[in-house]
N, C-alpha and C. Protein backbone atom coordinates (compact mmCIF):
# COMPACT_ATOMS: atom_id res chain seq x y z
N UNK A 1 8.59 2.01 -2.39
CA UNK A 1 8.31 0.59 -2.35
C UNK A 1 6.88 0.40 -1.83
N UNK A 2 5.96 -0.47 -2.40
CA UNK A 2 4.52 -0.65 -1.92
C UNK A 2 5.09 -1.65 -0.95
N UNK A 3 3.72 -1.91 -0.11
CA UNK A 3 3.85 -2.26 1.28
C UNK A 3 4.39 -4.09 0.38
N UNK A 4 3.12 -4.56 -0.32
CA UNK A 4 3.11 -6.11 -0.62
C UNK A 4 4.60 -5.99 -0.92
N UNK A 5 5.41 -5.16 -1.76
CA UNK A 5 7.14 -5.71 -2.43
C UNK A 5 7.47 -6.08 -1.80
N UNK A 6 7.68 -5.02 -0.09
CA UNK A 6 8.37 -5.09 1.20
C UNK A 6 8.17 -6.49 1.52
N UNK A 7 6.54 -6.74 1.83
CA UNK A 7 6.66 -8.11 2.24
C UNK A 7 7.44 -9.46 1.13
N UNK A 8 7.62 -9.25 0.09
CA UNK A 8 7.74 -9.98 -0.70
C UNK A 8 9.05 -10.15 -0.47
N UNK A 9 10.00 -8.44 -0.29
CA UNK A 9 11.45 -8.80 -0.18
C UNK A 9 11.49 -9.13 1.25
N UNK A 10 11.27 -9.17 2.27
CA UNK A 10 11.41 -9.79 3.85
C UNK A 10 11.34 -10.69 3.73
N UNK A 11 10.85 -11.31 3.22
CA UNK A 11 10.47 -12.82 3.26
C UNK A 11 11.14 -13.71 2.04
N UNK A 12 12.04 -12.80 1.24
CA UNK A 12 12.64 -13.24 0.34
C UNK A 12 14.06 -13.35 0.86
N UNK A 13 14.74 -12.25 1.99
CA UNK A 13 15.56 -12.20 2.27
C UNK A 13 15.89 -13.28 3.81
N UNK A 14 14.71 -13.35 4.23
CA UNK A 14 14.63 -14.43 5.49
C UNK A 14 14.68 -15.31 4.62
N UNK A 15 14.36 -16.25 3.73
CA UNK A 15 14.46 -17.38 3.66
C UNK A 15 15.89 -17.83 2.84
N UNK A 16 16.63 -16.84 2.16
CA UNK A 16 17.74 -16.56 1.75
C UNK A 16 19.41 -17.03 2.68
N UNK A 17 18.86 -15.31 3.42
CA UNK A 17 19.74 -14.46 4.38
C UNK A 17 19.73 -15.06 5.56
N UNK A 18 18.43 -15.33 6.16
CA UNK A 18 17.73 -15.03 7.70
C UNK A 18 17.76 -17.05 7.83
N UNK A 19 17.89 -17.21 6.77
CA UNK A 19 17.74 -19.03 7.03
C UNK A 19 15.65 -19.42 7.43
N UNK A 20 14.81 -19.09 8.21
CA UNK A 20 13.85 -18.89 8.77
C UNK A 20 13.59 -18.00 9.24
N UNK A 21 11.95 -17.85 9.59
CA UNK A 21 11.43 -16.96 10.47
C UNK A 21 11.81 -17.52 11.54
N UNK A 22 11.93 -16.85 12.82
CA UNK A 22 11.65 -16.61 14.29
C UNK A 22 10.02 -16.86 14.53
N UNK A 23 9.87 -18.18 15.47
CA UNK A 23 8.78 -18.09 15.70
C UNK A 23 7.59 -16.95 16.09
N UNK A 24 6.30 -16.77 16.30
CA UNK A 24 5.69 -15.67 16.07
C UNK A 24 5.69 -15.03 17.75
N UNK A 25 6.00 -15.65 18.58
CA UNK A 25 6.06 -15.10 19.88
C UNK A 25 7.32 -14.95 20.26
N UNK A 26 8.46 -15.35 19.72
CA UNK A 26 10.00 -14.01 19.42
C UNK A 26 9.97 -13.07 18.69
N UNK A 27 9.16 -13.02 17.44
CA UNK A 27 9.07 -11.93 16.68
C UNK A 27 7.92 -10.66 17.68
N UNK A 28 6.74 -11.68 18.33
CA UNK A 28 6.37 -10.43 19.25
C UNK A 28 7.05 -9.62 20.07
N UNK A 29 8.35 -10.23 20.18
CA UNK A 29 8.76 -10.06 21.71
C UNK A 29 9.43 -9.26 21.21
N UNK A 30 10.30 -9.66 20.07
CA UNK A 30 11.12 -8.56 19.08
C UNK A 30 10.74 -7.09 19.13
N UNK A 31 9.17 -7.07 18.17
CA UNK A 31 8.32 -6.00 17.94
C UNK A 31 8.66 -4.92 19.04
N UNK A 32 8.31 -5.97 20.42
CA UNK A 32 8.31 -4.91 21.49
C UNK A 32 9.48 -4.63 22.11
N UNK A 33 10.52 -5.30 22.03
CA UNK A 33 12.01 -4.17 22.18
C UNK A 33 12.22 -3.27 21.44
N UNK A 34 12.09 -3.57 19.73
CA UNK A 34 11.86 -2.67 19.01
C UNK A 34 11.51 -0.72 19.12
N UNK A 35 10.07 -1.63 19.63
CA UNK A 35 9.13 -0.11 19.79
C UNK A 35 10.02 0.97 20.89
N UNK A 36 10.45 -0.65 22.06
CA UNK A 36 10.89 0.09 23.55
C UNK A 36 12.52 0.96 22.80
N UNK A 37 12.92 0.62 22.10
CA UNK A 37 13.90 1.43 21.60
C UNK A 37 13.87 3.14 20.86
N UNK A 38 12.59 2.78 20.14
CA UNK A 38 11.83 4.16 19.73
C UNK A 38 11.88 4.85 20.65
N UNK A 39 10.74 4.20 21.58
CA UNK A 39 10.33 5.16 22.88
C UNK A 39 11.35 6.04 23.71
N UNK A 40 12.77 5.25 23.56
CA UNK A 40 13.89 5.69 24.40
C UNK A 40 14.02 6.56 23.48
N UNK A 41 14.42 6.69 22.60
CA UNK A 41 14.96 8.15 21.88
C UNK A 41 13.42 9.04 21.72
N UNK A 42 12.72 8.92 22.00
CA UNK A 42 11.48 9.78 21.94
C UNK A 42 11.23 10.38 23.35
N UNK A 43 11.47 9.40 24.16
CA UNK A 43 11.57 10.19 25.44
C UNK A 43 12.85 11.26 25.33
N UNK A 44 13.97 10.92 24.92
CA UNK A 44 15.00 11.93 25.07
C UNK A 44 14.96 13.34 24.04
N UNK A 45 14.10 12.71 23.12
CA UNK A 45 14.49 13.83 22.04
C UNK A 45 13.31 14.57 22.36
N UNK A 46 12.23 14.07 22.86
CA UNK A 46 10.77 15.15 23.16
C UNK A 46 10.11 15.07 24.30
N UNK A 47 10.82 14.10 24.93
CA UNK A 47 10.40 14.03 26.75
C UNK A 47 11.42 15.07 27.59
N UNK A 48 10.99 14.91 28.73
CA UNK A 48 11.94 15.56 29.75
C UNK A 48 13.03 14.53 30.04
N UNK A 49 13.63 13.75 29.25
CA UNK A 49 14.74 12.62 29.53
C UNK A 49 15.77 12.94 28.75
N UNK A 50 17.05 13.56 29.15
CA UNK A 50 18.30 13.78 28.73
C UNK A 50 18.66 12.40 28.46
N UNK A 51 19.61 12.84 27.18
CA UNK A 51 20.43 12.02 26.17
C UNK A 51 21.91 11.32 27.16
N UNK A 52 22.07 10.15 27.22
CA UNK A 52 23.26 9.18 27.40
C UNK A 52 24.18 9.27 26.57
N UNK A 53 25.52 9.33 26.99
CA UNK A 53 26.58 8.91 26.12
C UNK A 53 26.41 8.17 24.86
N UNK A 54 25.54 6.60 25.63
CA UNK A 54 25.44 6.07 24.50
C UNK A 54 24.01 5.78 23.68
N UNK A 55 23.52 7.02 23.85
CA UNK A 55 22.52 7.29 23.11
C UNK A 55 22.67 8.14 22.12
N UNK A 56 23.62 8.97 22.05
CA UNK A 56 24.69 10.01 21.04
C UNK A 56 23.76 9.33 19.59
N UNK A 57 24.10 8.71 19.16
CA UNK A 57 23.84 8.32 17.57
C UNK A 57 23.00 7.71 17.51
N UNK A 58 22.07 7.99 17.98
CA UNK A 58 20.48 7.46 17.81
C UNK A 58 19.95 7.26 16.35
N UNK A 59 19.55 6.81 16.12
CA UNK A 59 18.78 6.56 14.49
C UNK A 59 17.52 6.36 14.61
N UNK A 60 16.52 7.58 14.42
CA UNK A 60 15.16 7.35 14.55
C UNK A 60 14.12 6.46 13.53
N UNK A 61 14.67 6.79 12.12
CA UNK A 61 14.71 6.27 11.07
C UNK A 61 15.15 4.91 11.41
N UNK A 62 15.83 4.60 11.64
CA UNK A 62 16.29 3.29 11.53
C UNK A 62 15.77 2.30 12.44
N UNK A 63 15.11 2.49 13.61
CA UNK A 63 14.93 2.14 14.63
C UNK A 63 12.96 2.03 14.60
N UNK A 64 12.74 3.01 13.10
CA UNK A 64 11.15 2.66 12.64
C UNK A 64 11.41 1.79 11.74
N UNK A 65 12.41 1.96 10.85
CA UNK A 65 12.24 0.75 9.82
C UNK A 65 12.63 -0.61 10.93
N UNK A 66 13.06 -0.71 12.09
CA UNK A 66 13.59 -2.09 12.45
C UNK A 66 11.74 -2.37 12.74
N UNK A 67 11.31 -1.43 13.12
CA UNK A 67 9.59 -1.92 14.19
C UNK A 67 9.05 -2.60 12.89
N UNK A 68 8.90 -1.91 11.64
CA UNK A 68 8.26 -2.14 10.47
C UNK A 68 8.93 -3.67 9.89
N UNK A 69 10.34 -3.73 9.87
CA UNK A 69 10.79 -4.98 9.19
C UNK A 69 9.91 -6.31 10.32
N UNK A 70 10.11 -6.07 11.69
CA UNK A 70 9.48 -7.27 12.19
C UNK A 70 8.25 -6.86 12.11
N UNK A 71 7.08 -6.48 12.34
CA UNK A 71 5.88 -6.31 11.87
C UNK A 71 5.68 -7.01 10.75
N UNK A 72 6.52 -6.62 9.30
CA UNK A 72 6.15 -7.29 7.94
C UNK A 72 6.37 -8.86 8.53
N UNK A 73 7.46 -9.52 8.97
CA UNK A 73 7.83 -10.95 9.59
C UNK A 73 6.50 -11.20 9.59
N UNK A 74 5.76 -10.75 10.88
CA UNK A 74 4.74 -11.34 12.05
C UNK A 74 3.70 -11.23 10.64
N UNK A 75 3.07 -10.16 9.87
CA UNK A 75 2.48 -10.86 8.86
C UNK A 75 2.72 -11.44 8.13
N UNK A 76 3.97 -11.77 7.38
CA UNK A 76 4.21 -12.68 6.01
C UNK A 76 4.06 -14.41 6.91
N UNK A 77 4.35 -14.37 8.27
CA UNK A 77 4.06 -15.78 8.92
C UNK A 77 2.95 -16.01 9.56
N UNK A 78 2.17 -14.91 9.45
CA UNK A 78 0.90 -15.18 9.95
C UNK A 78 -0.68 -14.96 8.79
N UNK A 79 -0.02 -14.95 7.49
CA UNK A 79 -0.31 -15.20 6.43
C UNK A 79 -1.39 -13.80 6.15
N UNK A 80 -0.99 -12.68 6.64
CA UNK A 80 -1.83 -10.91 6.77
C UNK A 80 -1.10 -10.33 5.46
N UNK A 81 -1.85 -9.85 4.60
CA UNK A 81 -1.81 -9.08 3.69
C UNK A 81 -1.90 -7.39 4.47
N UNK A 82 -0.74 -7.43 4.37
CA UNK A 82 -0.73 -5.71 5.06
C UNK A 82 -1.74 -4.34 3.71
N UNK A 83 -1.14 -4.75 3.18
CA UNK A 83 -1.73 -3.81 2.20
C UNK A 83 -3.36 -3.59 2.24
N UNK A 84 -3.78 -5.41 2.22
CA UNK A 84 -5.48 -5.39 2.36
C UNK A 84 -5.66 -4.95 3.68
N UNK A 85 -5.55 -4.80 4.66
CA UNK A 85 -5.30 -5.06 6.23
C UNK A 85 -5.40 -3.46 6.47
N UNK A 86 -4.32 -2.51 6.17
CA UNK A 86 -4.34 -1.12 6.09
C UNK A 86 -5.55 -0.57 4.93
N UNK A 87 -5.81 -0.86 4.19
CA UNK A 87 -7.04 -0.29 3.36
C UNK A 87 -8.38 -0.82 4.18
N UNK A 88 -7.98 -2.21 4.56
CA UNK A 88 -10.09 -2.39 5.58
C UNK A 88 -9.74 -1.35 7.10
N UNK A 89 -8.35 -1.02 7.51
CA UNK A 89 -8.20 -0.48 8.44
C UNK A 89 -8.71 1.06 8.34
N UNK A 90 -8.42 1.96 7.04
CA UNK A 90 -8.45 2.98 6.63
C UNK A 90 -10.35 2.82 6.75
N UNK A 91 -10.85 2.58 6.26
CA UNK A 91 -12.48 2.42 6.25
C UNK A 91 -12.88 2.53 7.48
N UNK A 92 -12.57 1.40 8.65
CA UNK A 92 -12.62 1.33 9.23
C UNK A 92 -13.04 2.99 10.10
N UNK A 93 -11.97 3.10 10.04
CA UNK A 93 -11.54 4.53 10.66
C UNK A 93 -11.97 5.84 10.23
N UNK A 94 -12.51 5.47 9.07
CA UNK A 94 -13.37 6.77 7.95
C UNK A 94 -14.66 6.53 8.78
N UNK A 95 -15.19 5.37 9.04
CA UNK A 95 -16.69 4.93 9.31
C UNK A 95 -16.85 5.39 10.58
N UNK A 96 -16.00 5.04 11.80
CA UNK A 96 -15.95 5.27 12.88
C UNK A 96 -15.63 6.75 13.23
N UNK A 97 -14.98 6.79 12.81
CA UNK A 97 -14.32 8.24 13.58
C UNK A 97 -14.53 9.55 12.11
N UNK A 98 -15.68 9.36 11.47
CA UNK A 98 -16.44 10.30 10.50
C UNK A 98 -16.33 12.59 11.36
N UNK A 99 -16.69 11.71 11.92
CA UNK A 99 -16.84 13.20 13.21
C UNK A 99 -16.17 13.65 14.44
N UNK A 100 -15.65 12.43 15.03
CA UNK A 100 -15.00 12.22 16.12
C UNK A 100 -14.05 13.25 16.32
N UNK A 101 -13.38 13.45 15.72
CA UNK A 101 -12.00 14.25 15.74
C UNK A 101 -12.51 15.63 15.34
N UNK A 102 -13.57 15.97 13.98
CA UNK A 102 -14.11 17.26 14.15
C UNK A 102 -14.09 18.03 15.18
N UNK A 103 -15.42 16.58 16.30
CA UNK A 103 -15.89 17.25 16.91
C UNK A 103 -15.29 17.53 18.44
N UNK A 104 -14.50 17.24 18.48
CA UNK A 104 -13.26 17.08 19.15
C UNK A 104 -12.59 18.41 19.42
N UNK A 105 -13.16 19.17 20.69
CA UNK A 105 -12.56 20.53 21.33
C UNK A 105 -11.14 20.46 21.39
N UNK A 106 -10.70 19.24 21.62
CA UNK A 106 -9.31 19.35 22.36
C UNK A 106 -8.51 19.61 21.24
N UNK A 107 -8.81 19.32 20.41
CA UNK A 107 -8.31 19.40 18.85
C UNK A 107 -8.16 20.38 17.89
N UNK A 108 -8.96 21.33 18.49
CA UNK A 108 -9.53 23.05 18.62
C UNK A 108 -8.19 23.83 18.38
């Protein structure tokens, strides 16, 4: 699926399914339980933080597509073309960081 469909179906299925968006500072707030949910199974699965009972059935996958579904939200209502957005980002990052990481011992 290209990034624009995604947004096309999120925003097809919120206005459907979802009735509305969530204003853009619940959807932030969203984002960041979201992530904080990642982080918990990332700490357990590659940190020094043992696994909970009810952490058993973790879904890592699932728990990136939740960060990504509100992300697409926060742009389809804040009117961001992800697609254009990640390609000026990609440049971006070609321009800047040309050498950076080459030259980058730690990276060695």
């Amino acid at each position: 699926m290209e990034i624009k469909e995604a947004q096309n179906k999120v925003d097809q299925w919120i206005r459907t399914t979802g009735v509305r968006y969530f204003n853009e500072l619940t959807n932030m707030t969203l984002l960041s339980e979201e992530v904080g949910e990642l982080a918990r199974i990332v700490a357990r699965k590659y940190g020094e933080q043992s696994f909970k009972e009810s952490d058993e059935h973790y879904d890592m996958a699932d728990e990136m597509a939740d960060i990504l579904w509100v992300l697409i939200c926060l742009a389809n209502q804040t009117g961001i073309d992800l697609t254009d957005a990640l390609i000026k980002n990609f440049e971006k990052k070609s321009k800047r960081d040309a050498n950076r990481h080459i030259n980058n011992d730690k990276l060695k």
